[in-house]
C-alpha atoms as a PDB file:
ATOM      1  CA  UNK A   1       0.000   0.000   0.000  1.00  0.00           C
ATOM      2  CA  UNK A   2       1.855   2.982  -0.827  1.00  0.00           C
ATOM      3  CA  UNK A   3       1.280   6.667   1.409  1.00  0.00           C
ATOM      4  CA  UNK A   4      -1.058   8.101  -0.834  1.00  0.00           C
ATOM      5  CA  UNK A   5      -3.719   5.756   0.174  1.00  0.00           C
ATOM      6  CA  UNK A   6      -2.762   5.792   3.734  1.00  0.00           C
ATOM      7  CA  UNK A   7      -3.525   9.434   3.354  1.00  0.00           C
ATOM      8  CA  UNK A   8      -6.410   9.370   1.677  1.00  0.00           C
ATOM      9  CA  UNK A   9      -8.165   6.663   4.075  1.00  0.00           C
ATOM     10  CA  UNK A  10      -7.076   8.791   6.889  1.00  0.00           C
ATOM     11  CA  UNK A  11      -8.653  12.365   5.054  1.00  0.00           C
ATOM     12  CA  UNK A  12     -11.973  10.385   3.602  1.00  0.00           C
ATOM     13  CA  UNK A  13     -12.683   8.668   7.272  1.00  0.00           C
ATOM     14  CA  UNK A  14     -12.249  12.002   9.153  1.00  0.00           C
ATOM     15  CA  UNK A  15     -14.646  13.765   6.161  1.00  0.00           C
ATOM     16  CA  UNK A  16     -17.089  11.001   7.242  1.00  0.00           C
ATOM     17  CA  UNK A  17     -16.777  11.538  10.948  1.00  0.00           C
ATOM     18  CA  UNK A  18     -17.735  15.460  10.261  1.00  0.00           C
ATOM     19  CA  UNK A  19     -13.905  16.784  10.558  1.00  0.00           C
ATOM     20  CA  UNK A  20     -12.555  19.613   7.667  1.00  0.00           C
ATOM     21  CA  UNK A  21      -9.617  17.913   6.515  1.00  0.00           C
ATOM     22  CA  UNK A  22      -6.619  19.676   5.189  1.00  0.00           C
ATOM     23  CA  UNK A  23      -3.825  17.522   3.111  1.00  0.00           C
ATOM     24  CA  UNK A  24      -0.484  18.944   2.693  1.00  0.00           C
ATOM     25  CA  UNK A  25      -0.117  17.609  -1.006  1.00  0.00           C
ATOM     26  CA  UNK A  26       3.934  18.177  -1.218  1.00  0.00           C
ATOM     27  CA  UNK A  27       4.519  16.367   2.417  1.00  0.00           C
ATOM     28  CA  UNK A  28       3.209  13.026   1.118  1.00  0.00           C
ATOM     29  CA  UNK A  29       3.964  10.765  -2.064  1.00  0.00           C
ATOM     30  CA  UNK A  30       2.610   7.876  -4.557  1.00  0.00           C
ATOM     31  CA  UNK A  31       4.451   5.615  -5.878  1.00  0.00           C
ATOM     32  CA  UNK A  32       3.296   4.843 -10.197  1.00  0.00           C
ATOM     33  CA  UNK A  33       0.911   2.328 -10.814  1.00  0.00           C
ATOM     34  CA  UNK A  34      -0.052  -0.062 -14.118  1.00  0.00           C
ATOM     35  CA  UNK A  35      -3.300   1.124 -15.644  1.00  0.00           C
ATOM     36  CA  UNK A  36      -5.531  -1.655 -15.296  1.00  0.00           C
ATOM     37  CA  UNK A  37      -6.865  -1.464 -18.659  1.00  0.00           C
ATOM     38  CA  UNK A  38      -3.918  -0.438 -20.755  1.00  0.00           C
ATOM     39  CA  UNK A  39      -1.007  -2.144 -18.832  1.00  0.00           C
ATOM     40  CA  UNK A  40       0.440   1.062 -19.275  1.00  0.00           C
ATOM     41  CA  UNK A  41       2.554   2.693 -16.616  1.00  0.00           C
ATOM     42  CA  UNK A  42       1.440   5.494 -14.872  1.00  0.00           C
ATOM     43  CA  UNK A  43       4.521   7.572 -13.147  1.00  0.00           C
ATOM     44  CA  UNK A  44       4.174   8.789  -9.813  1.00  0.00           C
ATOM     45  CA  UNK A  45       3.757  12.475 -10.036  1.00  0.00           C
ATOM     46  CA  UNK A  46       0.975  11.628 -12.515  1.00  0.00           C
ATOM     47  CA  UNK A  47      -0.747   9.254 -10.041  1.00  0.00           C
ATOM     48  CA  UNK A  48       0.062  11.926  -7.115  1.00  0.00           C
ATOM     49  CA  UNK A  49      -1.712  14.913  -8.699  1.00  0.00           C
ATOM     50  CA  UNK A  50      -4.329  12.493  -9.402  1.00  0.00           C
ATOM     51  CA  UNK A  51      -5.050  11.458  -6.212  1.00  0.00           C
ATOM     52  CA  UNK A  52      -4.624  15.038  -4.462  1.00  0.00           C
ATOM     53  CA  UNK A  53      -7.071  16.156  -7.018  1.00  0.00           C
ATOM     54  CA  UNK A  54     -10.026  13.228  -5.673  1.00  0.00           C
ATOM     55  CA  UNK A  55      -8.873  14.657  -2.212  1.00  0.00           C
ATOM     56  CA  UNK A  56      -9.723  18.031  -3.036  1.00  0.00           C
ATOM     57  CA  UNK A  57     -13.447  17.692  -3.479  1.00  0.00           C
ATOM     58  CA  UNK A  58     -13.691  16.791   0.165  1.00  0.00           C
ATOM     59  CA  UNK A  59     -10.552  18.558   1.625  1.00  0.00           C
ATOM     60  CA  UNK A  60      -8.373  21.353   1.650  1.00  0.00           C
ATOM     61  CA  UNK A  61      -5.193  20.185  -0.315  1.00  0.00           C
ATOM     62  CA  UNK A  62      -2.502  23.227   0.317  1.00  0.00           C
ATOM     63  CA  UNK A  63       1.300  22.940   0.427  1.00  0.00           C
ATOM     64  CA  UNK A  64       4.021  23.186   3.046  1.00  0.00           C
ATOM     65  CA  UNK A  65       4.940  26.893   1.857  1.00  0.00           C
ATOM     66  CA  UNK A  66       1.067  27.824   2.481  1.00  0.00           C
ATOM     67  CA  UNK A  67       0.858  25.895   5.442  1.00  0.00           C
ATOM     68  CA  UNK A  68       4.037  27.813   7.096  1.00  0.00           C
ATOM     69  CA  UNK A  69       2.971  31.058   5.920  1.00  0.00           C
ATOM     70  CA  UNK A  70      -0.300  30.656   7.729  1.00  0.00           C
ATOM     71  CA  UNK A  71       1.312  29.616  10.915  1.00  0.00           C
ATOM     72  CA  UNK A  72       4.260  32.776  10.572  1.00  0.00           C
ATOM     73  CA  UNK A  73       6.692  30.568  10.021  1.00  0.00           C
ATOM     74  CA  UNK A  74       7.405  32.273   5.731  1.00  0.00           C
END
């Protein structure tokens, strides 16, 4: 199972239990996958936006530089 599921398990069950989920889509990766259909590779920034992009319809995806300007930290 590679982190990007991990992640979005963790985002999607705390969506469910009524949380507002933020993902930090440059602190976490995918790994590439074979398109079931195809058998065609799929790399792993491909995959990664991919999956940060299903995220976003239920969560905030931001970065790390957002993230630290909102806390002071840019």
């Amino acid at each position: 199972m590679d982190g990007t599921q991990c992640v979005n398990n963790t985002t999607r069950h705390g969506v469910d239990l009524g949380y507002k989920m933020v993902v930090v889509g440059d602190a976490c990766a995918s790994y590439g996958i074979r398109d079931w259909r195809t058998g065609k590779e799929v790399g792993e920034e491909a995959t990664h936006n991919l999956a940060m992009g299903i995220l976003a319809g239920d969560a905030r995806v931001t970065s790390t530089k957002e993230v630290l300007a909102v806390l002071g930290y840019e």
